[in-house]
Protein backbone atom coordinates (compact mmCIF):
# COMPACT_ATOMS: atom_id res chain seq x y z
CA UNK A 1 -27.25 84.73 65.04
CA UNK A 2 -28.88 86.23 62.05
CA UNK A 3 -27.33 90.00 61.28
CA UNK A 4 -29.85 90.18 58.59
CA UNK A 5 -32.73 91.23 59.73
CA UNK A 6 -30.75 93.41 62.84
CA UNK A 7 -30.48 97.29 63.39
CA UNK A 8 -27.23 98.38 64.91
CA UNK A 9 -26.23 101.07 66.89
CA UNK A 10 -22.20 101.73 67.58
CA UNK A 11 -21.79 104.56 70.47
CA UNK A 12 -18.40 105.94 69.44
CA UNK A 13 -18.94 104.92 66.21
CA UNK A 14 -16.05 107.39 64.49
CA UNK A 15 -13.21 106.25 66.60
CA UNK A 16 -10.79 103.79 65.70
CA UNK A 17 -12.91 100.26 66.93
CA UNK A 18 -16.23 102.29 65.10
CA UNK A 19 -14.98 102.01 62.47
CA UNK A 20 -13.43 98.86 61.81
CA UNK A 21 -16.31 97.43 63.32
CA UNK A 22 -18.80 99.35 60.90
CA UNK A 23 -16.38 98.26 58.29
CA UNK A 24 -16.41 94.68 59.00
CA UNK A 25 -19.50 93.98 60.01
CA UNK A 26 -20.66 95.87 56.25
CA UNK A 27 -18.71 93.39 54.21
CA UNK A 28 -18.82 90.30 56.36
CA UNK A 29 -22.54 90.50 58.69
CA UNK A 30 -24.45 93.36 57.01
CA UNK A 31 -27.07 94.37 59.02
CA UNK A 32 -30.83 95.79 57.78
CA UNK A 33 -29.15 99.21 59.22
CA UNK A 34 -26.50 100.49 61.13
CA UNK A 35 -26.30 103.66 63.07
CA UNK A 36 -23.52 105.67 63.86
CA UNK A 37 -23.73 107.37 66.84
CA UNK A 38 -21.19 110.10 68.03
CA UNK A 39 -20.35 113.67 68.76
CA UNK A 40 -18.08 114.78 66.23
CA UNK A 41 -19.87 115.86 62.86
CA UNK A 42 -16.32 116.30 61.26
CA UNK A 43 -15.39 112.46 61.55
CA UNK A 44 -18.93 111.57 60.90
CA UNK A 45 -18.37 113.86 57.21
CA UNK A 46 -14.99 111.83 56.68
CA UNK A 47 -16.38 108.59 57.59
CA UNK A 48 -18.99 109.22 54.46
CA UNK A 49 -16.02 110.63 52.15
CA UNK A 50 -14.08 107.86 53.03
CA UNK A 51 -16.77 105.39 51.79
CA UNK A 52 -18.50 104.23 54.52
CA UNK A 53 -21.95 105.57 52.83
CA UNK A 54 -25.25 103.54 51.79
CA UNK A 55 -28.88 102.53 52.29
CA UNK A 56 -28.04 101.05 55.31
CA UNK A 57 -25.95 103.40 57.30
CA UNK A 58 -27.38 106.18 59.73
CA UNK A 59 -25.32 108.96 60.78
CA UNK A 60 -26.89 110.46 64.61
CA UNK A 61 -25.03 113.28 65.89
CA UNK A 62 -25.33 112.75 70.01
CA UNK A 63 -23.24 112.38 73.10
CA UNK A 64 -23.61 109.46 75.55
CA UNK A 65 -24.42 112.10 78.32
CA UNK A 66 -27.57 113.14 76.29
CA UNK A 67 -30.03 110.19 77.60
CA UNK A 68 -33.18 112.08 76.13
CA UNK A 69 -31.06 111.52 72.52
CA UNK A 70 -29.82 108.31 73.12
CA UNK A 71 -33.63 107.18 73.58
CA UNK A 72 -34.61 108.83 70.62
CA UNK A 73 -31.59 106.61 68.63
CA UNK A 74 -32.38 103.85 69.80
CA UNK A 75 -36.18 103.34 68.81
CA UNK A 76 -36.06 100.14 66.71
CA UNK A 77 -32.54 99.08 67.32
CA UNK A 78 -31.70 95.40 68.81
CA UNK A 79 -28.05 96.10 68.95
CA UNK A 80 -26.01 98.25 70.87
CA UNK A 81 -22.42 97.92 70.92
CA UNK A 82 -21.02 100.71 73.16
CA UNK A 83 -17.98 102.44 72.35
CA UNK A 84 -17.32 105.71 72.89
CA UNK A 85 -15.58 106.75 76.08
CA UNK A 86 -12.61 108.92 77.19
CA UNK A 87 -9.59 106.85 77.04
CA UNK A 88 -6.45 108.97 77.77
CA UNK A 89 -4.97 108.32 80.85
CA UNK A 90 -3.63 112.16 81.53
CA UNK A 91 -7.05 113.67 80.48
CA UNK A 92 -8.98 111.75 83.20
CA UNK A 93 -6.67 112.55 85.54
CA UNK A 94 -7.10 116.14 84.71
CA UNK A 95 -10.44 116.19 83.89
CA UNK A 96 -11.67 113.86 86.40
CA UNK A 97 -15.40 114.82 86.19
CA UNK A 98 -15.48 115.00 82.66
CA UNK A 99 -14.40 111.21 83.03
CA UNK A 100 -16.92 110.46 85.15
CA UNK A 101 -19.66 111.82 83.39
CA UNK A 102 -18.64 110.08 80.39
CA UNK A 103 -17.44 106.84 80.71
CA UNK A 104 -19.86 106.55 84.09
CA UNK A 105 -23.18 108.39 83.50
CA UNK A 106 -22.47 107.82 79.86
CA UNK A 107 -22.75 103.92 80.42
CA UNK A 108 -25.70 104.31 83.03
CA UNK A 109 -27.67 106.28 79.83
CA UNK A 110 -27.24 103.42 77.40
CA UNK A 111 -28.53 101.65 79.91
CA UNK A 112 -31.37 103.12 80.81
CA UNK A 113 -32.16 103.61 76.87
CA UNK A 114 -31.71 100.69 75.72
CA UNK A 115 -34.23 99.31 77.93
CA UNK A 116 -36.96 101.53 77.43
CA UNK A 117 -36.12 101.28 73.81
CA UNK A 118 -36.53 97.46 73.87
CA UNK A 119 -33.33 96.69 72.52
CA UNK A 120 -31.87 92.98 72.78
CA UNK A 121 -28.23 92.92 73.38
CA UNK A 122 -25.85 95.86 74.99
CA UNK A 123 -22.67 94.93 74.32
CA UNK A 124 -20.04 97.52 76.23
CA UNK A 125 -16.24 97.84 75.73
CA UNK A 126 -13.91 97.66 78.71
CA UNK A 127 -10.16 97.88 79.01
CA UNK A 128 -7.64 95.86 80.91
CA UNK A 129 -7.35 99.08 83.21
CA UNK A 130 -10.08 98.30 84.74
CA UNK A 131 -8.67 95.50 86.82
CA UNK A 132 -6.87 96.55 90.18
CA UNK A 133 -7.01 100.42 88.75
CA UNK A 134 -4.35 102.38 89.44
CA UNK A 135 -5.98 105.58 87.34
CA UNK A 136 -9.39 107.46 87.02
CA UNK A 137 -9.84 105.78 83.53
CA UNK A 138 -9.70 102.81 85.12
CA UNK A 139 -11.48 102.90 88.00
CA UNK A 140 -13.85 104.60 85.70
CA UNK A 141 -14.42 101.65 83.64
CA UNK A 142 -14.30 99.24 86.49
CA UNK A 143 -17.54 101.19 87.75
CA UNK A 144 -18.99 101.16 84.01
CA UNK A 145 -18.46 97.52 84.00
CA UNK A 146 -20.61 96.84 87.25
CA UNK A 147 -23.31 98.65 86.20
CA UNK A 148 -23.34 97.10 82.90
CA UNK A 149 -23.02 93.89 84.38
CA UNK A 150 -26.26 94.40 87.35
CA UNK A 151 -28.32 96.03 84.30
CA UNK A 152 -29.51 92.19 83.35
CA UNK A 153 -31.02 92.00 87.25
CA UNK A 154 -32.66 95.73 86.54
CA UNK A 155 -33.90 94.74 83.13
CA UNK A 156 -36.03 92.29 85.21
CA UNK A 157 -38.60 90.51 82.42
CA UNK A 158 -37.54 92.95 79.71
CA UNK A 159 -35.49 90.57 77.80
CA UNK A 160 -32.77 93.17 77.44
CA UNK A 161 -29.32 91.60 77.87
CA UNK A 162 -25.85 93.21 79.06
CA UNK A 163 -21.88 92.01 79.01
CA UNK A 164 -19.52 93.35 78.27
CA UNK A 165 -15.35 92.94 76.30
CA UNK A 166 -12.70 93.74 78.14
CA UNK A 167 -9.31 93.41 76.37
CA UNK A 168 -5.90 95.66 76.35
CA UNK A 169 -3.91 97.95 74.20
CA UNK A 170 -4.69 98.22 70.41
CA UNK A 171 -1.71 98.34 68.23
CA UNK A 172 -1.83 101.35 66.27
CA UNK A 173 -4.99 102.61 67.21
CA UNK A 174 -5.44 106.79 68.31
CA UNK A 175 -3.66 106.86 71.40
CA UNK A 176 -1.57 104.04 70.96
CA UNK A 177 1.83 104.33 71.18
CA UNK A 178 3.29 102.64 68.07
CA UNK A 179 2.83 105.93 65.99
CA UNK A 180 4.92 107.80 68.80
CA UNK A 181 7.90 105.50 67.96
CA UNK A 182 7.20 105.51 64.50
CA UNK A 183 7.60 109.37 65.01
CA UNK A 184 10.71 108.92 67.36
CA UNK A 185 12.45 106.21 64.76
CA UNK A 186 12.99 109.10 62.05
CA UNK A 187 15.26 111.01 64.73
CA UNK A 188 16.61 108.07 66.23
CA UNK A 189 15.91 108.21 69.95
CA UNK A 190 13.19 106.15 71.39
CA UNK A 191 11.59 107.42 75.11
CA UNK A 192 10.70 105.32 77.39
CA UNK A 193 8.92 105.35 80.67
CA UNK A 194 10.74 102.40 82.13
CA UNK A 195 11.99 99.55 80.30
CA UNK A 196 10.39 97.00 82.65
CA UNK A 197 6.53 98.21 81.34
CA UNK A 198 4.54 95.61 80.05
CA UNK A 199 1.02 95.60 77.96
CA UNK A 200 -0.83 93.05 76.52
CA UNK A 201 -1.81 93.83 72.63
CA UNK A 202 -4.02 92.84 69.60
CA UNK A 203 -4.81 94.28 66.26
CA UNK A 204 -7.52 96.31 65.56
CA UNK A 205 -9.13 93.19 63.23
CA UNK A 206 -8.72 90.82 66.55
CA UNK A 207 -10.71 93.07 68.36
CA UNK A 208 -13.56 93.53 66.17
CA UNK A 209 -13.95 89.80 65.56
CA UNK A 210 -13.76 89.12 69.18
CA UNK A 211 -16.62 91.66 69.98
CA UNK A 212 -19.03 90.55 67.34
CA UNK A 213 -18.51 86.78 68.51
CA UNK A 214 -19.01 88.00 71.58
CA UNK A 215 -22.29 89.93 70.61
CA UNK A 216 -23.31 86.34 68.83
CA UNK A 217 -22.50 84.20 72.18
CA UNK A 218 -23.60 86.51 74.66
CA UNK A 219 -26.32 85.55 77.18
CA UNK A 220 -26.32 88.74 79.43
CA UNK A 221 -24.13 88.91 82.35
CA UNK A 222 -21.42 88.00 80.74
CA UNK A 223 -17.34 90.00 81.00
CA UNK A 224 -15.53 88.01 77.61
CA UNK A 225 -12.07 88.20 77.86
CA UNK A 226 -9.86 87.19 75.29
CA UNK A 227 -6.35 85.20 75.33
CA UNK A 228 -4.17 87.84 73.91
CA UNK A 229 -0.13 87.82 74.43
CA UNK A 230 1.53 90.37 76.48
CA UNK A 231 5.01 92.00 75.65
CA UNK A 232 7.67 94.18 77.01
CA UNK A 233 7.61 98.06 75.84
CA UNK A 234 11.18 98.18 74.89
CA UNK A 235 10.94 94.69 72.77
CA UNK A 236 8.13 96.74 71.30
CA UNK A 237 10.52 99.67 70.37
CA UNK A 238 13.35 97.57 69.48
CA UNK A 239 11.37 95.76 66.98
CA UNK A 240 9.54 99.04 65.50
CA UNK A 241 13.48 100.37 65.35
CA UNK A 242 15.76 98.51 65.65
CA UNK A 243 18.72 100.71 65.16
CA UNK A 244 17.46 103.66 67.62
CA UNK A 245 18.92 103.99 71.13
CA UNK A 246 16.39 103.41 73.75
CA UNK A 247 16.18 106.41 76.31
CA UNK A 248 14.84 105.75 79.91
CA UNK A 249 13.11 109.17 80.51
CA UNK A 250 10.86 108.11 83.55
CA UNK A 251 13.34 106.17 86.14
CA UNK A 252 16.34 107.39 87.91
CA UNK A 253 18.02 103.88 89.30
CA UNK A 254 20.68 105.93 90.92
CA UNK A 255 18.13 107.55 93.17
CA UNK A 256 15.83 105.12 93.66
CA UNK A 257 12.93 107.42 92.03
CA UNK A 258 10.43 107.20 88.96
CA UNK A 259 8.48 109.93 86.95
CA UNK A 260 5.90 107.90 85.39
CA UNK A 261 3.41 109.36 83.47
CA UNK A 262 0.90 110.71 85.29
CA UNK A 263 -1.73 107.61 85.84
CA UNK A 264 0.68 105.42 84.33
CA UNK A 265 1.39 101.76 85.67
CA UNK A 266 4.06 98.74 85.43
CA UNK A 267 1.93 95.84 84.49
CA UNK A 268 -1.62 95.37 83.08
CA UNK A 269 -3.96 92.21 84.22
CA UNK A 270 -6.75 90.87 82.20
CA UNK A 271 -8.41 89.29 85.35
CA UNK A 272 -8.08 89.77 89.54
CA UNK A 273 -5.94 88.18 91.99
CA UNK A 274 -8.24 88.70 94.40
CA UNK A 275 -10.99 86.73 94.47
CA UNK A 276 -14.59 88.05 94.98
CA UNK A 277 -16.90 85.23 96.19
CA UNK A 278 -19.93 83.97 94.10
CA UNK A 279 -21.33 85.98 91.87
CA UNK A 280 -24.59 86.39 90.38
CA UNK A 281 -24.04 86.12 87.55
CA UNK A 282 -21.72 84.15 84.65
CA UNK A 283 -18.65 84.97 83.88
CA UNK A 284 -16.93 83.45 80.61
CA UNK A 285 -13.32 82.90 79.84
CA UNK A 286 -13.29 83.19 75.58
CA UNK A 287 -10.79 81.13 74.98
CA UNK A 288 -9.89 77.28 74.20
CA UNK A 289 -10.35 76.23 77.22
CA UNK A 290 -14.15 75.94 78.75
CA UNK A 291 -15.91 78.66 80.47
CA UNK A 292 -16.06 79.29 84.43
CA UNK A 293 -19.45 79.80 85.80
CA UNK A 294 -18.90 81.57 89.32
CA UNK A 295 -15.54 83.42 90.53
CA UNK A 296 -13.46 85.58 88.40
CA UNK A 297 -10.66 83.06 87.23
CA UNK A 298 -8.58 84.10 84.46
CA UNK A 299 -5.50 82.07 85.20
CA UNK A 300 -5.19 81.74 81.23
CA UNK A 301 -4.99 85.69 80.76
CA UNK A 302 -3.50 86.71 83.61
CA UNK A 303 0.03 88.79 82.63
CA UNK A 304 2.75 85.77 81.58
CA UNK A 305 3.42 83.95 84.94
CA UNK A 306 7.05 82.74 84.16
CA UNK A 307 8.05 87.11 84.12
CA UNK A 308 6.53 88.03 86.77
CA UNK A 309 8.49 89.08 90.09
CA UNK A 310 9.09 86.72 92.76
CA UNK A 311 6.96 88.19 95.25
CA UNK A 312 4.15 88.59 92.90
CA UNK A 313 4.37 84.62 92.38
CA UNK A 314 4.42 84.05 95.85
CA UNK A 315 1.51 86.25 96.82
CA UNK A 316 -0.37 84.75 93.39
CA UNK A 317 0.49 81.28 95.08
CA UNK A 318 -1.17 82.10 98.47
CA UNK A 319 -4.07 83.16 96.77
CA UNK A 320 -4.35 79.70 94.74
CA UNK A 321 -4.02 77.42 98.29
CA UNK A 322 -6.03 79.68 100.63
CA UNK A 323 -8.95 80.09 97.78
CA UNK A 324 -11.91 78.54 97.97
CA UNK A 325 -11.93 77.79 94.42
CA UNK A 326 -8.82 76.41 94.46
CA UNK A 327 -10.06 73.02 93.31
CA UNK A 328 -11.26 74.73 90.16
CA UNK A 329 -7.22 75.88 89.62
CA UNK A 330 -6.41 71.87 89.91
CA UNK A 331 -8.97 71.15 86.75
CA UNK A 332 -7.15 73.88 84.87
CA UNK A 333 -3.65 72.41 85.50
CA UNK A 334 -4.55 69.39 85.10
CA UNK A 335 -5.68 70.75 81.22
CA UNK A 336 -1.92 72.25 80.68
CA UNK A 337 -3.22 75.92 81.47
CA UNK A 338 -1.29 77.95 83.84
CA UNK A 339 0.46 75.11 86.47
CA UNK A 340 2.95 77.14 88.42
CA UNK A 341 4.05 74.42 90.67
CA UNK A 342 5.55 72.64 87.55
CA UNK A 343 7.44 75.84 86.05
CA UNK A 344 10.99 75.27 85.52
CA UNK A 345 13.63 75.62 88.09
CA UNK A 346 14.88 78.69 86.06
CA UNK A 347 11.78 80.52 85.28
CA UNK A 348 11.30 80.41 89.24
């Protein structure tokens, strides 16, 4: 796909993926302009300190729940890459409306705008949360993915196209939680929720590169999810300091109880274990192995087979013989991706 000739728009466009996307796609793709769209005229005056200033850049103060100004942005634009969203787990719990209408009514907007603005491709950003959701933000998400998804059947003959990325945790991104234990490595004490927590992680770079491929191979329809590793907190601590002592703060083993963090969860999955029928529409696995038109199967991404519990392995098991798709699993064996009948004995 040719950038050149391309306007831009980035919904969210002062937050952490805004700008590294802005910033990439200046040096590497540079569009004929970019806009950058967002509520929060103080970032928007140190994104332009900070450099990101030119013929080619736009600065539109707006919020996604403004549809009447979203419409108004994006006359003339072919790209939308949509961003911006709540993303803290606590505040959408406590804020549950304010959740809704953002990440929800916010996504329907862009929708609706970018149609009757004409615009080619609506790329959306979606989180690992939003599989089996457990929180608001989540299930939030989850509900901004569908309708981004059904868009391409309401677009109809327009030629407008809609996926969407859905990845997990950036490292060092606002919100993340490797500045909290770069913060907790000066005094020496690392907290922890529960040492068993798991995420899966990339950089900030990985996930601009993977959107913008995305944005170039997209066909509408589409949920790209990348193959990205997933790690224990605690190794995560002990490598960011290494002398600190680790402090449980959210389990009590003796008691059999937990105090997770409100919304929190164990593990994260990049795909379902249930399986949802035909769909409508196709659904691509990014990653070396081929794509999957049909059911959601992401037995590449799912969270690292050979840690999970036993009874998750069993029920995952089940799922693979009683599927109807299971004959698709036996291709993907057969190609050395996930193969749980041939683990080790000891990874069992």
């Amino acid at each position: 796909m040719n950038w050149d000739d391309k306007t831009v728009l980035v919904t969210g466009g002062t937050g952490s993926f805004g700008r590294a996307f802005i910033r990439t796609l200046l040096s590497e793709h540079p569009p004929k302009k970019l806009i950058v769209f967002s509520r929060d005229e103080l970032k928007q005056h140190e994104m332009r300190a900070a450099g990101f200033d030119g013929p080619r850049l736009r600065y539109f103060i707006g919020d996604v729940r403004d549809e009447a100004r979203l419409r108004r942005a994006m006359q003339g634009t072919d790209i939308v890459v949509h961003a911006a969203a709540l993303k803290q787990v606590p505040a959408c719990e406590y804020n549950p409306f304010e959740a809704i209408l953002t990440n929800i009514m916010g996504a329907h907007n862009v929708v609706e705008a970018a149609l009757d603005g004409g615009v080619q491709r609506v790329m959306a950003l979606s989180t690992d949360k939003a599989v089996n959701p457990v929180n608001l933000y989540g299930a939030t998400k989850l509900a901004a993915e569908k309708l981004i998804v059904q868009s391409n059947a309401y677009a109809g003959g327009r030629g407008t196209r809609f996926s969407c990325v859905r990845y997990g945790n950036v490292v060092g991104s606002r919100g993340s939680v490797v500045p909290v234990f770069l913060r907790q490595r000066e005094r020496g004490v690392i907290t922890l929720t529960d040492d068993r927590m798991t995420r899966f992680w990339l950089s900030l770079d990985q996930g601009v590169r993977f959107t913008v491929r995305c944005i170039e191979q997209m066909e509408g329809g589409e949920v790209f999810v990348p193959k990205i590793p997933s790690t224990k907190i605690v190794d995560l601590a002990r490598v960011i300091a290494p002398g600190a002592e680790i402090e449980v703060v959210g389990a009590d083993i003796t008691n059999e109880s937990w105090n997770f963090r409100v919304g929190a969860h164990l593990h994260s999955f990049m795909g379902w274990l249930t399986w949802y029928g035909p769909t409508k529409f196709l659904q691509k696995v990014v990653t070396r192995r081929p794509f999957v038109a049909g059911p959601i199967l992401f037995s590449e991404v799912f969270h690292d087979y050979y840690h999970w519990p036993l009874k998750e392995k069993k029920v995952y098991e089940r799922w693979r013989q009683e599927s109807p798709w299971g004959h698709l699993f036996a291709k993907y064996d057969a190609e050395g991706a996930l193969a749980p009948s041939t683990a080790p004995a000891a990874a069992r």
